[in-house]
PDB file of N, CA and C in Angstrom:
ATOM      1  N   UNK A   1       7.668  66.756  36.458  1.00  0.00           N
ATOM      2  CA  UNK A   1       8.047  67.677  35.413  1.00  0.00           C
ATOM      3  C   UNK A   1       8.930  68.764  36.018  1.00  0.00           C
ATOM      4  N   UNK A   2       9.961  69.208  34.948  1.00  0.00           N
ATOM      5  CA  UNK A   2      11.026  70.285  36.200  1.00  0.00           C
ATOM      6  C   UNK A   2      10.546  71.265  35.438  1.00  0.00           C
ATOM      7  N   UNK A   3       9.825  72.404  36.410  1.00  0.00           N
ATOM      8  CA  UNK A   3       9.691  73.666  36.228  1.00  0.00           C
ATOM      9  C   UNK A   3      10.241  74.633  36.767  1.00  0.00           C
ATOM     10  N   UNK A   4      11.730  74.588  37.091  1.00  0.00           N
ATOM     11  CA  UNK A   4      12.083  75.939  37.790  1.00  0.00           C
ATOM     12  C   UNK A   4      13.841  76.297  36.873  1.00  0.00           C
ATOM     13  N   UNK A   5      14.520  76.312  36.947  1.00  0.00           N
ATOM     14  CA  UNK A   5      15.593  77.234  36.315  1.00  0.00           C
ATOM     15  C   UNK A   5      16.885  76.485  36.463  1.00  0.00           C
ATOM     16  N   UNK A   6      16.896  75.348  36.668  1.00  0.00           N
ATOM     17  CA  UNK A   6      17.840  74.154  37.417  1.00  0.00           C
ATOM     18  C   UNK A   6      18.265  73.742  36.143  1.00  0.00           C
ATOM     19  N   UNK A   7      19.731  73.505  36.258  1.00  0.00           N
ATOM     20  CA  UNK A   7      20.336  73.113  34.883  1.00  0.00           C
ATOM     21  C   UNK A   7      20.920  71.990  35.256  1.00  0.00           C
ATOM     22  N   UNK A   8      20.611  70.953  34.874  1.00  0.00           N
ATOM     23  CA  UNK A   8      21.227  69.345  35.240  1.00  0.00           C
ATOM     24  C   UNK A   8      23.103  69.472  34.782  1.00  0.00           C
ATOM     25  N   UNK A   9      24.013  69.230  35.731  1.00  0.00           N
ATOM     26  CA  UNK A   9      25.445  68.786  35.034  1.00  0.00           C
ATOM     27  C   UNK A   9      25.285  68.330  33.681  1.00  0.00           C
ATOM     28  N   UNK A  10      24.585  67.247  33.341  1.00  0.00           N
ATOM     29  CA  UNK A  10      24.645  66.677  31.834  1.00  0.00           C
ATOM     30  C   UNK A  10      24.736  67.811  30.699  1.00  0.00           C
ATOM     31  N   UNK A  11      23.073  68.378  30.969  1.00  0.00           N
ATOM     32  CA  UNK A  11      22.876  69.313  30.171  1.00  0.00           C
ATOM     33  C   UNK A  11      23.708  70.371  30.119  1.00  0.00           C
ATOM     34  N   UNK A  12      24.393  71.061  31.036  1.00  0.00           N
ATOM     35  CA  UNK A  12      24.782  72.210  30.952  1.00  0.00           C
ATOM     36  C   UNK A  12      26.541  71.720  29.997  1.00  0.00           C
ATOM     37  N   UNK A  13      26.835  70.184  30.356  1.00  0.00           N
ATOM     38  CA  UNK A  13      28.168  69.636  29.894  1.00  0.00           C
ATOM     39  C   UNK A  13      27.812  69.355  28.487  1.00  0.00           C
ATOM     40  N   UNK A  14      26.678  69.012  27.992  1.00  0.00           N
ATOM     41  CA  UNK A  14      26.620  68.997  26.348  1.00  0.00           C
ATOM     42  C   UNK A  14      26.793  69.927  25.827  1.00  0.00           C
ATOM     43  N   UNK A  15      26.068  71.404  26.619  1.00  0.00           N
ATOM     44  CA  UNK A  15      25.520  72.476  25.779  1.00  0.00           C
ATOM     45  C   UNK A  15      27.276  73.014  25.940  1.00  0.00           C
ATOM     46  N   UNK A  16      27.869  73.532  26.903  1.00  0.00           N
ATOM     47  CA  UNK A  16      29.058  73.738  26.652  1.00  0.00           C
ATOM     48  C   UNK A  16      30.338  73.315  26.176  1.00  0.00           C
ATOM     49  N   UNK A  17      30.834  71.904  26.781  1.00  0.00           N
ATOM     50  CA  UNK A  17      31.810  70.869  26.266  1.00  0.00           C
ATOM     51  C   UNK A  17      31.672  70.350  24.926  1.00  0.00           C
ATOM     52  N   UNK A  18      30.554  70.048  25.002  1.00  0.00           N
ATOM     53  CA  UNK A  18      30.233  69.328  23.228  1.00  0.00           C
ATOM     54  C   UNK A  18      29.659  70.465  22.402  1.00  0.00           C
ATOM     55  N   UNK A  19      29.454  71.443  22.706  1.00  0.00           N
ATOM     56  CA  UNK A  19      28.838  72.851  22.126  1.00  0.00           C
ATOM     57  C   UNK A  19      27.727  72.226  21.012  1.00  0.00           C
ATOM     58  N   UNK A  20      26.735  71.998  21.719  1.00  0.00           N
ATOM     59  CA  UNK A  20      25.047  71.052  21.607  1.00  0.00           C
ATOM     60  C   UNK A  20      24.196  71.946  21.790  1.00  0.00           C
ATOM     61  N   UNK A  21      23.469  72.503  21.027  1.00  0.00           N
ATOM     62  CA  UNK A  21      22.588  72.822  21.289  1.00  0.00           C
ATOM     63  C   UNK A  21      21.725  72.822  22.293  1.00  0.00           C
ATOM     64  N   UNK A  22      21.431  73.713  23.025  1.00  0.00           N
ATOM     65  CA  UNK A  22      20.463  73.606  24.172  1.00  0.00           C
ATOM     66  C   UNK A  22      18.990  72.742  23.940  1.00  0.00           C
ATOM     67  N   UNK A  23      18.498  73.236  23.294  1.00  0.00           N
ATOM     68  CA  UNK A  23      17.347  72.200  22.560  1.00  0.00           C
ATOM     69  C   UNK A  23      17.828  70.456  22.518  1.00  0.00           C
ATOM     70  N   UNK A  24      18.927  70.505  22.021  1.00  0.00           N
ATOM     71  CA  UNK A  24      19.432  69.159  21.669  1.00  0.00           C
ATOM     72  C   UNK A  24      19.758  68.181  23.082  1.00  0.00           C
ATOM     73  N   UNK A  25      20.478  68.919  23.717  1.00  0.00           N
ATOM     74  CA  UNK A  25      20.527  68.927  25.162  1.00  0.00           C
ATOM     75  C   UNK A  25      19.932  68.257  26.082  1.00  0.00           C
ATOM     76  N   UNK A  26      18.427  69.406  25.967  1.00  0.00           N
ATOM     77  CA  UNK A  26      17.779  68.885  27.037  1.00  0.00           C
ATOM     78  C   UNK A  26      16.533  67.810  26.359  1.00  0.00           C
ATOM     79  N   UNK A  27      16.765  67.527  25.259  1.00  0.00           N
ATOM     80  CA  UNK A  27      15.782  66.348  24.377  1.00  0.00           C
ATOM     81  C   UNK A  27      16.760  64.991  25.117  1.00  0.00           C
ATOM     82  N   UNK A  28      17.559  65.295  24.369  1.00  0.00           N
ATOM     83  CA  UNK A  28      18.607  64.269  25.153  1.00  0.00           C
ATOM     84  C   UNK A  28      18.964  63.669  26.574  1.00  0.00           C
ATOM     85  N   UNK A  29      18.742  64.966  27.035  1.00  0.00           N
ATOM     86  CA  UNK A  29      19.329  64.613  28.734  1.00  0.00           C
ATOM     87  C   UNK A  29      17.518  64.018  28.941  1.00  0.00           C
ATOM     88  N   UNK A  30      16.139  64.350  28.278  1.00  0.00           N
ATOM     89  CA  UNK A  30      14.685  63.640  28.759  1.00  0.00           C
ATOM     90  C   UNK A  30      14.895  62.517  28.374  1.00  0.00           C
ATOM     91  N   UNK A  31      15.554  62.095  27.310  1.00  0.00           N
ATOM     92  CA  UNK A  31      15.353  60.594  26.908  1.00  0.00           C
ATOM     93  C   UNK A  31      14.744  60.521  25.594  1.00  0.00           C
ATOM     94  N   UNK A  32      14.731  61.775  24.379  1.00  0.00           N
ATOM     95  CA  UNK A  32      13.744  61.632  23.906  1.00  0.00           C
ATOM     96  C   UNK A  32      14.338  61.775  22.438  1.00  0.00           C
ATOM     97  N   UNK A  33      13.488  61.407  21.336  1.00  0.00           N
ATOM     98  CA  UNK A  33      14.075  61.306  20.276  1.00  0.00           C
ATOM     99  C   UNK A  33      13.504  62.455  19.425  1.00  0.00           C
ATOM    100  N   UNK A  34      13.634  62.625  18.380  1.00  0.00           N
ATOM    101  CA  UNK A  34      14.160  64.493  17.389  1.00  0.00           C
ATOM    102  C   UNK A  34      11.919  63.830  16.837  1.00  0.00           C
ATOM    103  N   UNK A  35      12.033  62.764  16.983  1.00  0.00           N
ATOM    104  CA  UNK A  35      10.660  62.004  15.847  1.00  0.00           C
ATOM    105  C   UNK A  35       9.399  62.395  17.227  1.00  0.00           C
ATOM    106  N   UNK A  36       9.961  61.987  18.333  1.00  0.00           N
ATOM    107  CA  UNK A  36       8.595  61.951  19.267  1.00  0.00           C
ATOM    108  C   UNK A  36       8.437  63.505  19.483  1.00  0.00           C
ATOM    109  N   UNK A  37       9.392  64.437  19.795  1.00  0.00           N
ATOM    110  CA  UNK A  37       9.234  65.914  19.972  1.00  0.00           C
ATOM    111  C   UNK A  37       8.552  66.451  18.943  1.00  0.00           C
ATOM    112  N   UNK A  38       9.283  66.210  17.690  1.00  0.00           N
ATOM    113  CA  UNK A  38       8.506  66.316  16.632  1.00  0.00           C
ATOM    114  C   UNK A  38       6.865  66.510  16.317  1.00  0.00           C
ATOM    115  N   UNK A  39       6.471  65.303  16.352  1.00  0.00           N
ATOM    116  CA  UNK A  39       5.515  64.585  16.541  1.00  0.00           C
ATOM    117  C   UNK A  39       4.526  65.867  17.722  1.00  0.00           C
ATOM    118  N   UNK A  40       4.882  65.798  18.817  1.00  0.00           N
ATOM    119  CA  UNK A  40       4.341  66.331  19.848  1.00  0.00           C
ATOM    120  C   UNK A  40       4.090  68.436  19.518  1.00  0.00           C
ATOM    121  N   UNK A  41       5.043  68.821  18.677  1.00  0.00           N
ATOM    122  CA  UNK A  41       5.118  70.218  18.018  1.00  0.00           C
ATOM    123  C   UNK A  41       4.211  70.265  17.026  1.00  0.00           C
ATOM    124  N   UNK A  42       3.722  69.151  16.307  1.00  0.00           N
ATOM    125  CA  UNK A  42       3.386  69.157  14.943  1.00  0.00           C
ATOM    126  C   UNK A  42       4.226  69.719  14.073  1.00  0.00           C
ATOM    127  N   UNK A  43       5.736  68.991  13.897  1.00  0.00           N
ATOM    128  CA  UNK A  43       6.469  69.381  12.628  1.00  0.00           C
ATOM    129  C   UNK A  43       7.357  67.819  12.299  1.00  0.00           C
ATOM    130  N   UNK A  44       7.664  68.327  11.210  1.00  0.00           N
ATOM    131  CA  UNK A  44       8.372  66.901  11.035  1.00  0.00           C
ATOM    132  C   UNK A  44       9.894  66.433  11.731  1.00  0.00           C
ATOM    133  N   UNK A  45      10.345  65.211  11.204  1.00  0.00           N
ATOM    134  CA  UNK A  45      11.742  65.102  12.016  1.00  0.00           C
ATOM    135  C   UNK A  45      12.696  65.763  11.389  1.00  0.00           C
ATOM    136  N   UNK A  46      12.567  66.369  10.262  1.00  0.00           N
ATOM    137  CA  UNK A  46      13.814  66.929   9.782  1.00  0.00           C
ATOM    138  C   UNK A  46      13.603  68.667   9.814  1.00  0.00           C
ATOM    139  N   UNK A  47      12.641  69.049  10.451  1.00  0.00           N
ATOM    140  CA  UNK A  47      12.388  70.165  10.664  1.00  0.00           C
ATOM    141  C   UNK A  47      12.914  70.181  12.134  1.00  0.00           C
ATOM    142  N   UNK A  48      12.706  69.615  12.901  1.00  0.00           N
ATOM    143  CA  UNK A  48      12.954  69.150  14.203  1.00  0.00           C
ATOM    144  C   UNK A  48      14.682  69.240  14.095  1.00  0.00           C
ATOM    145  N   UNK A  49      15.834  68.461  13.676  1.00  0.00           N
ATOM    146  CA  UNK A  49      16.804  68.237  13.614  1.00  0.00           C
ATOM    147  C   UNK A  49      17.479  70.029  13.116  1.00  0.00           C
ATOM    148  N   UNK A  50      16.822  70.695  12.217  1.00  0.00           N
ATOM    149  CA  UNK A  50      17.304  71.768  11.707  1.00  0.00           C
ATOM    150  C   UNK A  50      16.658  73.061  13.326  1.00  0.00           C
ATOM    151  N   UNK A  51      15.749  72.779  13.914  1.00  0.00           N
ATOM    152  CA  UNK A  51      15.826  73.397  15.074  1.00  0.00           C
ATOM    153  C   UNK A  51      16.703  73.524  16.405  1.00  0.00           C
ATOM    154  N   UNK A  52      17.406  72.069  15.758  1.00  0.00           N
ATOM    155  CA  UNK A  52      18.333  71.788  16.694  1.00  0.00           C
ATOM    156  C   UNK A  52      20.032  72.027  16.233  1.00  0.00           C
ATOM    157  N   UNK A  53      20.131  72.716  16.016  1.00  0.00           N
ATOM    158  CA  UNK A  53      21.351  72.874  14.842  1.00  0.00           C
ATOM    159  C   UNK A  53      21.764  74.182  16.240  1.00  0.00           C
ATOM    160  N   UNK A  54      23.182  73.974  16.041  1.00  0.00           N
ATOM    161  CA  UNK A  54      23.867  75.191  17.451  1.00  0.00           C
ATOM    162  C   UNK A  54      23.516  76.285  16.768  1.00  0.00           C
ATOM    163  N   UNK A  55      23.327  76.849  15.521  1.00  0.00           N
ATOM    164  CA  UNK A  55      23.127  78.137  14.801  1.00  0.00           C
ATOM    165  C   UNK A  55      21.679  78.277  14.500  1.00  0.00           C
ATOM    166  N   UNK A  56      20.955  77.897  15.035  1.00  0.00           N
ATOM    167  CA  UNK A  56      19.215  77.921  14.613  1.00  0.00           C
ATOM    168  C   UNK A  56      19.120  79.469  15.767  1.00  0.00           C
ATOM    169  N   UNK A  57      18.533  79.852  14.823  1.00  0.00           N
ATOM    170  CA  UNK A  57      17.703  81.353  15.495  1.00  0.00           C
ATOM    171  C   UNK A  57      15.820  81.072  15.240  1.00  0.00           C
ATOM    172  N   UNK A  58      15.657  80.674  16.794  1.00  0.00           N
ATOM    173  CA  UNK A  58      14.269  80.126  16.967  1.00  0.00           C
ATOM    174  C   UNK A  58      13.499  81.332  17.294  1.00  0.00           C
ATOM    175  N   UNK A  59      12.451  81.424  16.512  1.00  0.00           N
ATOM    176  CA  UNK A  59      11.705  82.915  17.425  1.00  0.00           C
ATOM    177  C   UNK A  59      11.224  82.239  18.910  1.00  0.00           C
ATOM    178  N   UNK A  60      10.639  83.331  19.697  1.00  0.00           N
ATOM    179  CA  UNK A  60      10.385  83.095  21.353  1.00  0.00           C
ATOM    180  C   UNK A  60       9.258  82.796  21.392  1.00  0.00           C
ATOM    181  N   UNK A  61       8.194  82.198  20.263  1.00  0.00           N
ATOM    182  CA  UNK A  61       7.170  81.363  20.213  1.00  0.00           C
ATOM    183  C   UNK A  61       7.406  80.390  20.061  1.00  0.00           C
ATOM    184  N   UNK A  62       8.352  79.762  19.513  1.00  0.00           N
ATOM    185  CA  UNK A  62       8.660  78.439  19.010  1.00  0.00           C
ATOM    186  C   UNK A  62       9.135  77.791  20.284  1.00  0.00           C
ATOM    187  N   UNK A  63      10.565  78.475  21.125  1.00  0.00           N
ATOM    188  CA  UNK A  63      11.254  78.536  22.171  1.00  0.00           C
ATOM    189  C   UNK A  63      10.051  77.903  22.883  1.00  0.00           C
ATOM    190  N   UNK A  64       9.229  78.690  23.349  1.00  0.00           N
ATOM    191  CA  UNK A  64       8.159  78.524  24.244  1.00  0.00           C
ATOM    192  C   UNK A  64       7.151  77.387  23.965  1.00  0.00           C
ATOM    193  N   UNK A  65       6.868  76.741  22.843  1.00  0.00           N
ATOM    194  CA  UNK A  65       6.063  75.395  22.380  1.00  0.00           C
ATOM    195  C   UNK A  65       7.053  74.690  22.776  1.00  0.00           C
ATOM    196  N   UNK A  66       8.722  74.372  22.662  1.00  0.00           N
ATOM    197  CA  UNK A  66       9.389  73.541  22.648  1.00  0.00           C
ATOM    198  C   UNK A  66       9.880  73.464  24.401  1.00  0.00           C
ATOM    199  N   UNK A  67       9.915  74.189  24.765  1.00  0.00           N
ATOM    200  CA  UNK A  67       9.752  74.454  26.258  1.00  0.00           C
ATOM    201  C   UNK A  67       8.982  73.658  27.127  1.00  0.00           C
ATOM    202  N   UNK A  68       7.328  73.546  26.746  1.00  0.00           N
ATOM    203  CA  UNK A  68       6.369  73.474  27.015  1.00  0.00           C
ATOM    204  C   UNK A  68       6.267  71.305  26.460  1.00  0.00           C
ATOM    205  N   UNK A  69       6.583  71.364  25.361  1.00  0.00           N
ATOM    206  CA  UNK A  69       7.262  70.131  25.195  1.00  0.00           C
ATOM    207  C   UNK A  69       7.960  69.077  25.844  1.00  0.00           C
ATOM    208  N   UNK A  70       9.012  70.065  26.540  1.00  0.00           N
ATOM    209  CA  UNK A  70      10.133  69.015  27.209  1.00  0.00           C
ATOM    210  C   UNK A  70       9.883  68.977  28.901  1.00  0.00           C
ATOM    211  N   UNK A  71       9.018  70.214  28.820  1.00  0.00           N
ATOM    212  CA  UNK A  71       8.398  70.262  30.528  1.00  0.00           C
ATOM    213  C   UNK A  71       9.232  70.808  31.323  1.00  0.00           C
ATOM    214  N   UNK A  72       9.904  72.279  30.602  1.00  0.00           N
ATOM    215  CA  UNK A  72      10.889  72.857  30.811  1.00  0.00           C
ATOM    216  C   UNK A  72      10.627  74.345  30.883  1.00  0.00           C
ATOM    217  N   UNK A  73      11.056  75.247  31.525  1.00  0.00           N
ATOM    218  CA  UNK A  73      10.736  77.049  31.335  1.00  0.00           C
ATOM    219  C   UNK A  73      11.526  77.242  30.032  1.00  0.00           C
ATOM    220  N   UNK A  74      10.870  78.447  29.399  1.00  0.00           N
ATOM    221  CA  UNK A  74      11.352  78.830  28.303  1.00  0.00           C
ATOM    222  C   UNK A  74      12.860  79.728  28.996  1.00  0.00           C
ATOM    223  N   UNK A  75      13.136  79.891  29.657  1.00  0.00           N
ATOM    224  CA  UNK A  75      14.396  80.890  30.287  1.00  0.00           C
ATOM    225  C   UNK A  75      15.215  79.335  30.388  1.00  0.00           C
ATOM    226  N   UNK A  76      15.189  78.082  30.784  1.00  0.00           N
ATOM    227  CA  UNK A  76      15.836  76.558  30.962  1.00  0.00           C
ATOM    228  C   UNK A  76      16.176  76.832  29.114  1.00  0.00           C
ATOM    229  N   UNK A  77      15.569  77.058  27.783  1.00  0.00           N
ATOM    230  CA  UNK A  77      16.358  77.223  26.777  1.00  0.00           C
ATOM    231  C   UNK A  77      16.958  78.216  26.164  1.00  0.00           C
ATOM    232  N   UNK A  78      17.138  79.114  26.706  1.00  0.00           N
ATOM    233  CA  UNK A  78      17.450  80.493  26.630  1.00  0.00           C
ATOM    234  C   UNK A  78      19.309  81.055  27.374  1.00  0.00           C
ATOM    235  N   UNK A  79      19.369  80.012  27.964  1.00  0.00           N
ATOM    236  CA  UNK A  79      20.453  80.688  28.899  1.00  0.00           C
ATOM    237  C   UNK A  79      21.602  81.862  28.033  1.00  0.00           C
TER     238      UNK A  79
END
């Protein structure tokens, strides 16, 4: 599990080049789909997809479940 502040090339090339959501990002760069994260938050997939939107303003509880999710520091979605 990566717990320290390390931003993979991929991720940091979606979130900027493709201007991707950080969330979206690093779901993506795990391998993982919008249904299993979902699933794992207790919310649905289309609640999931609207969290992932480049304009979503997540409070820093949510940040931090979804963090905790991907096996990631909440500061890794924050940059």
């Amino acid at each position: 599990m990566l717990k320290n502040n390390y931003f993979p090339d991929s991720v940091v090339r979606m979130h900027i080049l493709e201007e991707m959501s950080l969330p979206r990002a690093w779901r993506e760069y795990k391998g993982l789909t919008q249904a299993q994260v979902a699933e794992k938050l207790g919310i649905s997939q289309p609640a999931m997809a609207q969290m992932e939107r480049p304009d979503a303003n997540l409070r820093k509880k949510t940040l931090k479940k979804l963090a905790d999710v991907l096996g990631i520091t909440f500061e890794q979605l924050t940059m």
